[in-house]
Protein backbone atom coordinates (compact mmCIF):
# COMPACT_ATOMS: atom_id res chain seq x y z
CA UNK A 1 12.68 -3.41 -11.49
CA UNK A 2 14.40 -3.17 -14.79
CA UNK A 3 14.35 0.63 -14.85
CA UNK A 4 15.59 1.14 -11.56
CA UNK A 5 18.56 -1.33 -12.21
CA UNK A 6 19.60 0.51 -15.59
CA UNK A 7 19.01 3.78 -13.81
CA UNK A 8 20.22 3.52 -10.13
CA UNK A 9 23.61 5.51 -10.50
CA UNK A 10 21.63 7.86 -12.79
CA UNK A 11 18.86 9.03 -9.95
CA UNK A 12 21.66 8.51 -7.35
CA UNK A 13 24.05 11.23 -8.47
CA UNK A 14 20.88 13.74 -9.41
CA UNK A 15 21.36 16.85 -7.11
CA UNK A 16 18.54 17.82 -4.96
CA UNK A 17 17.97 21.03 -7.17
CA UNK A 18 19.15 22.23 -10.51
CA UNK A 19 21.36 25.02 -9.77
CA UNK A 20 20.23 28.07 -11.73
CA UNK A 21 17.00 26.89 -12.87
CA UNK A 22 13.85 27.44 -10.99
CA UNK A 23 11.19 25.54 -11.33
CA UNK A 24 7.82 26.04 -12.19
CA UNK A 25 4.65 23.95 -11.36
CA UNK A 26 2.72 23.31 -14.82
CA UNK A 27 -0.20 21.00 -15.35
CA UNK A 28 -0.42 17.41 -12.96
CA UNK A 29 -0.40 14.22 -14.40
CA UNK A 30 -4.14 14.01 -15.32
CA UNK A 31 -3.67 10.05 -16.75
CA UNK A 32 -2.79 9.07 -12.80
CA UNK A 33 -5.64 11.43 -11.57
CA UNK A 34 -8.23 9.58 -14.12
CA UNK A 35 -6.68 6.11 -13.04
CA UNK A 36 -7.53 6.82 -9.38
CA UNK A 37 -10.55 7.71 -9.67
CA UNK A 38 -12.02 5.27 -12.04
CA UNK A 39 -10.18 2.58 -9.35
CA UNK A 40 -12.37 4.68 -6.52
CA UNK A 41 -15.65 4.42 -8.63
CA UNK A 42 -14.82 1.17 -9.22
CA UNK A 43 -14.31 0.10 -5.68
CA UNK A 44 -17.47 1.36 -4.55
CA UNK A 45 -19.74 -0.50 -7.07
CA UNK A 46 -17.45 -3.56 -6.52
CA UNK A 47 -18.12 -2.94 -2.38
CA UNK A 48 -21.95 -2.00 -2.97
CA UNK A 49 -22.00 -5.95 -4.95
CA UNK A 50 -19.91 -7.04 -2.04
CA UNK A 51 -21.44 -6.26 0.82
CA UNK A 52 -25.29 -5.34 0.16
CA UNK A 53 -26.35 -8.97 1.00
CA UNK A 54 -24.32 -9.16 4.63
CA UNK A 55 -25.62 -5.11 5.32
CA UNK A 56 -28.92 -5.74 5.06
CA UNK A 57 -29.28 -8.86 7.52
CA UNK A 58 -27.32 -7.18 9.93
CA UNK A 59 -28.20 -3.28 9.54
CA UNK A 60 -31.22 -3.83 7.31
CA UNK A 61 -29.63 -1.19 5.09
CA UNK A 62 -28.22 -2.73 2.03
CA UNK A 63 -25.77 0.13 1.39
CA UNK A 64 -24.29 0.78 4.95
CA UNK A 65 -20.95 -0.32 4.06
CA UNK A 66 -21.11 1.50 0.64
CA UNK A 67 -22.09 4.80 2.14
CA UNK A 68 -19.50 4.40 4.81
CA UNK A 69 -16.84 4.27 2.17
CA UNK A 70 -18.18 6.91 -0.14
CA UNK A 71 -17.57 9.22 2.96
CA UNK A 72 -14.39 8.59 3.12
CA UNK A 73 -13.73 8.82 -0.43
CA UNK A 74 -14.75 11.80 -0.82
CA UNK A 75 -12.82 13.03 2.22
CA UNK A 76 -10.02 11.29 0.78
CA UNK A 77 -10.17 13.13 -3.01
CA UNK A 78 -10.33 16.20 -1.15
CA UNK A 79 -7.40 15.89 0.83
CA UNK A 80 -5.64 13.99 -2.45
CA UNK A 81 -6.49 17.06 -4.08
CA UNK A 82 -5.06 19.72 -1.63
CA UNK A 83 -2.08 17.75 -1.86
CA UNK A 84 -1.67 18.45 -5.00
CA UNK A 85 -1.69 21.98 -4.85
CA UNK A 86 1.19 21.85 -2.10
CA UNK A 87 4.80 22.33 -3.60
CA UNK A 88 6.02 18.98 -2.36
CA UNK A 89 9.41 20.74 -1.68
CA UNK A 90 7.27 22.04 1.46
CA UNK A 91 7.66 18.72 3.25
CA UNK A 92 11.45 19.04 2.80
CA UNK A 93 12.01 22.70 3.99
CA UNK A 94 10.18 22.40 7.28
CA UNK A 95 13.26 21.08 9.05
CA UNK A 96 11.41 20.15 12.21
CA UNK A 97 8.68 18.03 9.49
CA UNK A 98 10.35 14.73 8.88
CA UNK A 99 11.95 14.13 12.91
CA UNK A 100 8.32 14.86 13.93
CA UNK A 101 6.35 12.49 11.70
CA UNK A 102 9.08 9.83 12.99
CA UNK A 103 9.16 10.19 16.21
CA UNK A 104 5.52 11.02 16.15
CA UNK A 105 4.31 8.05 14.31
CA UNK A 106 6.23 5.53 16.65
CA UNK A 107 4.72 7.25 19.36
CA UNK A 108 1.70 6.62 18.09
CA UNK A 109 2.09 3.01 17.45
CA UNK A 110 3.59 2.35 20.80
CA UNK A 111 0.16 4.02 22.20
CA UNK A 112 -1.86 1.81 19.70
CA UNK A 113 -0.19 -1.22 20.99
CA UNK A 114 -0.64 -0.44 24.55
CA UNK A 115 -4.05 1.20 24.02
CA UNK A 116 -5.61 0.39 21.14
CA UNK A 117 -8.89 -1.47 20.10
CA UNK A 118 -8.25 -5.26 20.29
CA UNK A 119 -9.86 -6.72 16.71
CA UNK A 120 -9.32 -10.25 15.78
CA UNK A 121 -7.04 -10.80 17.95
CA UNK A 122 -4.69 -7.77 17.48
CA UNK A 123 -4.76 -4.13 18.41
CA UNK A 124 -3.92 -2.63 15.14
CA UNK A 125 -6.54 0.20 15.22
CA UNK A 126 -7.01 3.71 17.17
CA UNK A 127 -10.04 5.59 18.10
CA UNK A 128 -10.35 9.00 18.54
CA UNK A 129 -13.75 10.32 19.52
CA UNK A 130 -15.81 8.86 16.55
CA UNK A 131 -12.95 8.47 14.25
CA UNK A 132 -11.17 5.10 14.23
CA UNK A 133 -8.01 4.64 12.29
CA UNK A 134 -5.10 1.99 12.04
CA UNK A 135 -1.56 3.73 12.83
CA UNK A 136 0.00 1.95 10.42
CA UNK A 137 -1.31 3.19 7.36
CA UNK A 138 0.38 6.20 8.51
CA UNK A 139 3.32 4.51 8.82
CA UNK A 140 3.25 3.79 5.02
CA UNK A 141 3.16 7.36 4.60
CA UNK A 142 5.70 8.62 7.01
CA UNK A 143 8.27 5.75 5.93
CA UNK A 144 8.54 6.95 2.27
CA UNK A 145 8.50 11.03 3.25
CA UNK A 146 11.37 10.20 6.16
CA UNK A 147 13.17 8.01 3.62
CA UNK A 148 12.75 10.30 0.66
CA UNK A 149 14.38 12.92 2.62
CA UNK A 150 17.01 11.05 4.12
CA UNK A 151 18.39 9.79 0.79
CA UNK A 152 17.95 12.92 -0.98
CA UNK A 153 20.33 14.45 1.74
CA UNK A 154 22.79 12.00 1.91
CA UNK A 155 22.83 10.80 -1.00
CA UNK A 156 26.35 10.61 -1.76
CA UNK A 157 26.09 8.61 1.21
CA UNK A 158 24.22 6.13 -0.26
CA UNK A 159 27.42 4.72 -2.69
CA UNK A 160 28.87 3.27 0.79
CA UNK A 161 27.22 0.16 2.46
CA UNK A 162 28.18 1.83 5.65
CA UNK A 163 26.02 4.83 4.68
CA UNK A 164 22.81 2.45 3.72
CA UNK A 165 22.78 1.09 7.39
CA UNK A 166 21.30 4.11 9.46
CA UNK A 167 18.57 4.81 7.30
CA UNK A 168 17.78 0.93 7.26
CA UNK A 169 18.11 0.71 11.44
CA UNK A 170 15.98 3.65 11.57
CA UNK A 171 13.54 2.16 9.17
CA UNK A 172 13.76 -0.91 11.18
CA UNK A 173 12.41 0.57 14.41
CA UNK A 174 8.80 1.50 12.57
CA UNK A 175 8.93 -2.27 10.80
CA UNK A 176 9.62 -3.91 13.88
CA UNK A 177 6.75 -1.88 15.91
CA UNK A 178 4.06 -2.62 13.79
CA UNK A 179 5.30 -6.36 12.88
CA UNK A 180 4.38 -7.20 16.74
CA UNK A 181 0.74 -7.16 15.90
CA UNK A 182 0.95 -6.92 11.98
CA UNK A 183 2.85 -9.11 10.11
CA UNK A 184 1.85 -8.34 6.67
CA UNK A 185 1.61 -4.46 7.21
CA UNK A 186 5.41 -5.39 8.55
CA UNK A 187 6.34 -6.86 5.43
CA UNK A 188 5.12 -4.04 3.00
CA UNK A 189 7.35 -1.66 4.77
CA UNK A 190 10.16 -3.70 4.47
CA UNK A 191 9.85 -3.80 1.17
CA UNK A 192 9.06 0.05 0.54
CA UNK A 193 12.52 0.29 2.79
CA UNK A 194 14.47 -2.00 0.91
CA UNK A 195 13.08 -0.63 -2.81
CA UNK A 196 13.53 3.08 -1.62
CA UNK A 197 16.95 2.22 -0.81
CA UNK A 198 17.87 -0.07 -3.40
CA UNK A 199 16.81 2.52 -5.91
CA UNK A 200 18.88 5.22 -4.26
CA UNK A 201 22.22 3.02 -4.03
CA UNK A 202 24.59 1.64 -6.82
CA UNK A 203 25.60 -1.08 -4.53
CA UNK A 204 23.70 -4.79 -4.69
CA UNK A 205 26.13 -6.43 -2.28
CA UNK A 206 24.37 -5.09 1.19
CA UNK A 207 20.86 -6.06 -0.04
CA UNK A 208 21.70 -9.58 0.42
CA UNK A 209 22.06 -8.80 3.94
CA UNK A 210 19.32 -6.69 4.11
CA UNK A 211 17.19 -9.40 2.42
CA UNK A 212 18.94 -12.38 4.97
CA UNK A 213 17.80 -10.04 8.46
CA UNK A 214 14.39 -9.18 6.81
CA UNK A 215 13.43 -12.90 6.65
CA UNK A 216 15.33 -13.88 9.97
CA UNK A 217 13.12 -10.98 11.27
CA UNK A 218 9.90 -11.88 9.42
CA UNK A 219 10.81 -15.36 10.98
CA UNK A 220 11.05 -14.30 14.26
CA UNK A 221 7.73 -12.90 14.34
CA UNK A 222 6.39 -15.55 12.67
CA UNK A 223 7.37 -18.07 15.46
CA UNK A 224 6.03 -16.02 18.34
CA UNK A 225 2.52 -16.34 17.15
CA UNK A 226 1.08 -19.72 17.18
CA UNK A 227 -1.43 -18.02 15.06
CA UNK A 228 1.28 -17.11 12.22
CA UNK A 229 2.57 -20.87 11.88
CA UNK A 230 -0.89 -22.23 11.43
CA UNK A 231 -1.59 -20.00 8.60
CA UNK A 232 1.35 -21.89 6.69
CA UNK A 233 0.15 -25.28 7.73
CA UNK A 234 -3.27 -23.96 6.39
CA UNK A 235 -1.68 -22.99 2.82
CA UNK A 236 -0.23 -25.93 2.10
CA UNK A 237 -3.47 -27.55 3.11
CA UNK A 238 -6.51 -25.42 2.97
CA UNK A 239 -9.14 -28.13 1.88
CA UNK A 240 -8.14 -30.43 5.63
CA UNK A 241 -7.99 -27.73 7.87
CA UNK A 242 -11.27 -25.84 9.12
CA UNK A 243 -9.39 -22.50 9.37
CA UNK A 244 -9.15 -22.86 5.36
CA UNK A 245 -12.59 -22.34 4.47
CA UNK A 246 -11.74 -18.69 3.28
CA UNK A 247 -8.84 -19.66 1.23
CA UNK A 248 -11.18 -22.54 -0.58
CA UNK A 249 -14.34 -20.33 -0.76
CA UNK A 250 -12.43 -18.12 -2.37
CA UNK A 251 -10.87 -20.40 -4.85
CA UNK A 252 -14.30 -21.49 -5.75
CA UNK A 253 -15.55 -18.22 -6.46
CA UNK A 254 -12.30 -17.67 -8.66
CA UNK A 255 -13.22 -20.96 -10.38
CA UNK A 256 -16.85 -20.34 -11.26
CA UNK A 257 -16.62 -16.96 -12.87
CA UNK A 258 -15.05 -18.76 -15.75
CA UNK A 259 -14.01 -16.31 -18.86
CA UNK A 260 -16.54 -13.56 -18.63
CA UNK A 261 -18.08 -14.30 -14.74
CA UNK A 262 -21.38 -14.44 -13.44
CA UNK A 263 -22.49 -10.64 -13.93
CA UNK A 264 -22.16 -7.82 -11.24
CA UNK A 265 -24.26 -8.37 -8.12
CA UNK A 266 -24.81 -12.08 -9.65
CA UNK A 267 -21.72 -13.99 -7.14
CA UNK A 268 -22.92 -16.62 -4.80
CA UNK A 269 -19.62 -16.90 -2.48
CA UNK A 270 -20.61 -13.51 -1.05
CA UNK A 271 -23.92 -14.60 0.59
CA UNK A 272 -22.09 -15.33 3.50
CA UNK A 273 -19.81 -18.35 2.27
CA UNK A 274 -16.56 -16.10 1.87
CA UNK A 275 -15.79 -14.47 4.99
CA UNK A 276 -14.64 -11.03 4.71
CA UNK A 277 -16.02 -10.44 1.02
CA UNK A 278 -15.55 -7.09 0.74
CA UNK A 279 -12.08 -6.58 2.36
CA UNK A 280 -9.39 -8.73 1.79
CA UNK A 281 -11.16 -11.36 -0.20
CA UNK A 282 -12.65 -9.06 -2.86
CA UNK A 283 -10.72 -10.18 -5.83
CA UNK A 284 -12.32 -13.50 -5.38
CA UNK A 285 -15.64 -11.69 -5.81
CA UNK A 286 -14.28 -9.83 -8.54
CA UNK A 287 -13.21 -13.19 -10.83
CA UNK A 288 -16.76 -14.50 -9.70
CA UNK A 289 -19.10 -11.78 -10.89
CA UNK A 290 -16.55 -10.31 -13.93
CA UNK A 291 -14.37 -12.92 -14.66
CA UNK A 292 -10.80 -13.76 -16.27
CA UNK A 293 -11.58 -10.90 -18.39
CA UNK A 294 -12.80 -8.51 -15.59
CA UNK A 295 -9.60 -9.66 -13.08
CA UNK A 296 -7.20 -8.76 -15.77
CA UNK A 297 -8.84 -5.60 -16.67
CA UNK A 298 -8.10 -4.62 -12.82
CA UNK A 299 -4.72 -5.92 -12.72
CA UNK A 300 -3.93 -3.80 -15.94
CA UNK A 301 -5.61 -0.71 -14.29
CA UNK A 302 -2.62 -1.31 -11.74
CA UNK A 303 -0.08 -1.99 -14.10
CA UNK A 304 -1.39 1.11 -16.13
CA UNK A 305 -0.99 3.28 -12.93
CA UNK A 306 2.45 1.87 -11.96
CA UNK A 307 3.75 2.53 -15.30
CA UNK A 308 2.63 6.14 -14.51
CA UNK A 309 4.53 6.49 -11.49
CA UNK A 310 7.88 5.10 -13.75
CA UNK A 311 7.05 8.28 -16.21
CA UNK A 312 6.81 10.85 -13.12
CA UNK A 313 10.43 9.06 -11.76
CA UNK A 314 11.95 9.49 -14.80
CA UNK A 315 11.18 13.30 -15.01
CA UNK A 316 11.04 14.14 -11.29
CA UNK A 317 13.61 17.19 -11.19
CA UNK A 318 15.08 16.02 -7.95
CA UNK A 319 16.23 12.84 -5.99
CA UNK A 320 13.57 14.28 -3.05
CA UNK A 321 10.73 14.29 -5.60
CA UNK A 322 11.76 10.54 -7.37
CA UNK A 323 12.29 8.75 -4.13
CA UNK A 324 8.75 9.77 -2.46
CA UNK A 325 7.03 8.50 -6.06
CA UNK A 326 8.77 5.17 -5.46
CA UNK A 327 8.05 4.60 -2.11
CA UNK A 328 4.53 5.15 -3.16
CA UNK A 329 5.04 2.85 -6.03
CA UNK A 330 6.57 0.03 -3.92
CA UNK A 331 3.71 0.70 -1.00
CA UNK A 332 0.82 -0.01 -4.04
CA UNK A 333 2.88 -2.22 -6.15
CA UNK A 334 3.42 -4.69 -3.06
CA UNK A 335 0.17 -4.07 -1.74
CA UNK A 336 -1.67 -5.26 -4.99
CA UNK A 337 0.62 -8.29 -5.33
CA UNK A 338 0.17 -9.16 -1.72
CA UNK A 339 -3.92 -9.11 -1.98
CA UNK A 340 -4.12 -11.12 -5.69
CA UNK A 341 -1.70 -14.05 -4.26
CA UNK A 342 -3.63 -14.07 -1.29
CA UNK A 343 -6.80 -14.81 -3.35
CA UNK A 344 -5.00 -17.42 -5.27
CA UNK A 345 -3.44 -19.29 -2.39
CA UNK A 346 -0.17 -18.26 -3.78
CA UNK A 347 1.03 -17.39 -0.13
CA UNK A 348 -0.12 -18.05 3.19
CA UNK A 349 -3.09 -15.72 3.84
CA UNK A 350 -3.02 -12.88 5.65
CA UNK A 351 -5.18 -9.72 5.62
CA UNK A 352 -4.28 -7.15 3.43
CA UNK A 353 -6.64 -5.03 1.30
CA UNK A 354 -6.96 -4.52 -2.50
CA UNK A 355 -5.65 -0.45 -2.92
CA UNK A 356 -8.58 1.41 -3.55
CA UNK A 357 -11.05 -0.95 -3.94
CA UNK A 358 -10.97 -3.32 -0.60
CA UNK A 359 -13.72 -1.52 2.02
CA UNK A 360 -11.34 0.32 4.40
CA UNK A 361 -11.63 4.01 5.47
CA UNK A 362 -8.21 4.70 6.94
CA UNK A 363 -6.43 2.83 4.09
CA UNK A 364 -8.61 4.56 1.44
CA UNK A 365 -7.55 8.37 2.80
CA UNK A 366 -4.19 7.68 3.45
CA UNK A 367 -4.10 5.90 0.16
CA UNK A 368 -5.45 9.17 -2.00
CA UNK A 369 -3.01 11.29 0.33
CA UNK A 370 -0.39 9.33 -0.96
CA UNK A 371 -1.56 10.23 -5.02
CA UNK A 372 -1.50 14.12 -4.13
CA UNK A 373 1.90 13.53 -2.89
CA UNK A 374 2.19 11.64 -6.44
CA UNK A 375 0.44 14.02 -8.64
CA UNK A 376 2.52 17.00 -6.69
CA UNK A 377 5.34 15.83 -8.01
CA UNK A 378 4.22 15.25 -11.69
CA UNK A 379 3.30 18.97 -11.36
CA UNK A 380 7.01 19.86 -11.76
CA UNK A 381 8.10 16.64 -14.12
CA UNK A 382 9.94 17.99 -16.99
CA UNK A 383 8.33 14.75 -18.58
CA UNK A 384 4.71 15.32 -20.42
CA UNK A 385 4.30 11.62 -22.45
């Protein structure tokens, strides 16, 4: 991150508040609000394309899946937009706020992993009357709010190595929790831990470290799953292994959308030769039915929204409001990365869904919480480009 390297000592020293000048909420950044939607609306046709075929042999309703995401959209732009009408400060001046979503959200982890729904294998999810939610997309959330709050009151602290390692241990414990059953969930808040706090430091030195005991840790888990180490034997080999028929279905639907693709609703992987089509595979369907041309159209929605977040850094008026916009920015950033190589066989596969598109209730509201916190902040950038 270019900017963050020219700019680390700048954002570092920034006090929490400019003394004698009060701030004043004006207009939000309406370029990020368009982008997220148009990613939302996009997701759902993408999902309807997706997942019409599979929904009506097994619920004889070709839009069950679609419907069941438009809920939560909407519930999501809702909340996304209360957010935004919520002085982010707010988070910050309820002392008791950011112990209790820490303490509270390994609580709740600990009682997903003792108690929660076993799915493929894991028990990543929690269910709550009729509502069923993963923990750990709260996690996301409560990692960059603790962490943005944290730095922004220690953030001379943050000059010193010695002051980067509590807020990394403490970090660790959430990681670590949700790495037992969820590797790559693990790894993207490792990284939204080690960007937060490589943004907020001058120092490179202890991120060497910090980079050596992430991947001794990600190896760890990695060896005490079976599971895990057959997923890299598959990736090197997809085509001889059975367990690589998603990673080669995909790649064939990549392949035959050529330039322009198929058309929408026109891909053939999705009638039930690409397992999970219309969750972590999506992109494949995407290059199939749109094409080169439609897959980097996506990507540059991303980019497009990313290089939003860098304008509401840039004129965030305090270290609190900058750090919480790139912990969001490293959760999305990693997130999109993650899903595309994933698609490509760039990495071993593992299941994690495209942002905003992917079909995933819990992930979608969280997600759109995650832009009010966003477009809160650009509410009181002294930036307006």
């Amino acid at each position: 991150m270019a900017y963050h390297a020219a700019g680390k000592k700048k954002v570092a020293n920034r006090s929490e508040k400019i003394k004698g000048e009060k701030m004043h909420p004006h207009v939000m950044d309406y370029s990020i609000l368009f982008l997220v939607l148009f990613l939302v609306g996009f997701g759902l046709v993408i999902l309807y394309s997706t997942s019409s075929y599979k929904a009506g042999l097994l619920y004889s309703d070709t839009a069950y899946w679609l419907k069941k995401q438009a809920v939560f959209a909407v519930l999501g732009i809702l909340c996304m937009l209360g957010m935004t009408r919520i002085d982010y400060h707010f988070w910050k001046k309820k002392k008791w706020f950011t112990p209790a979503i820490y303490f509270g959200t390994i609580a709740v982890l600990l009682f997903t992993f003792v108690f929660g729904a076993l799915s493929h294998g894991s028990r990543r999810w929690l269910s709550i009357g009729p509502i069923r939610f993963q923990p750990s997309e709260v996690a996301k959330m409560t990692l960059t709010l603790f962490l943005a709050a944290y730095i922004s009151k220690h953030a001379r602290e943050m000059r010193n190595w010695k002051g980067l390692i509590k807020p990394f241990l403490m970090s660790l414990v959430i990681v670590a929790i949700v790495g037992i059953e969820n590797l790559s969930t693990c790894i993207i808040l490792l990284a939204i831990t080690f960007i937060m706090l490589f943004v907020a430091s001058p120092l490179y030195k202890p991120f060497v470290g910090f980079i050596l005991a992430g991947l001794a840790g990600a190896g760890a888990l990695i060896l005490t799953q079976g599971y895990r180490v057959t997923r890299f034997k598959v990736w090197l080999d997809p085509a001889s292994s059975p367990k690589g028929e998603q990673t080669m279905q995909g790649l064939y639907a990549i392949g035959s959308g050529g330039l322009f693709g198929k058309g929408l609703g026109q891909s053939m992987q999705k009638l039930g030769f690409l397992p999970e089509a219309n969750n972590d595979m999506i992109f494949s369907v995407i290059c199939e039915e749109l094409g080169l041309f439609g897959a980097i159209c996506v990507i540059a929605l991303f980019f497009a929204l990313l290089w939003r977040f860098m304008k509401v850094i840039a004129g965030a008026p305090d270290l609190y409001g900058s750090m919480i916009v790139v912990g969001v920015m490293a959760h999305i950033g990693i997130q999109v990365f993650i899903n595309i190589a994933v698609a490509t066989n760039t990495i071993p596969n593992t299941g994690i869904p495209l942002p905003f598109i992917s079909y995933g209730g819990s992930s979608l509201v969280f997600l759109l919480i995650e832009m009010g916190l966003v477009l809160s902040v650009s509410r009181y950038s002294k930036r307006k480009s």
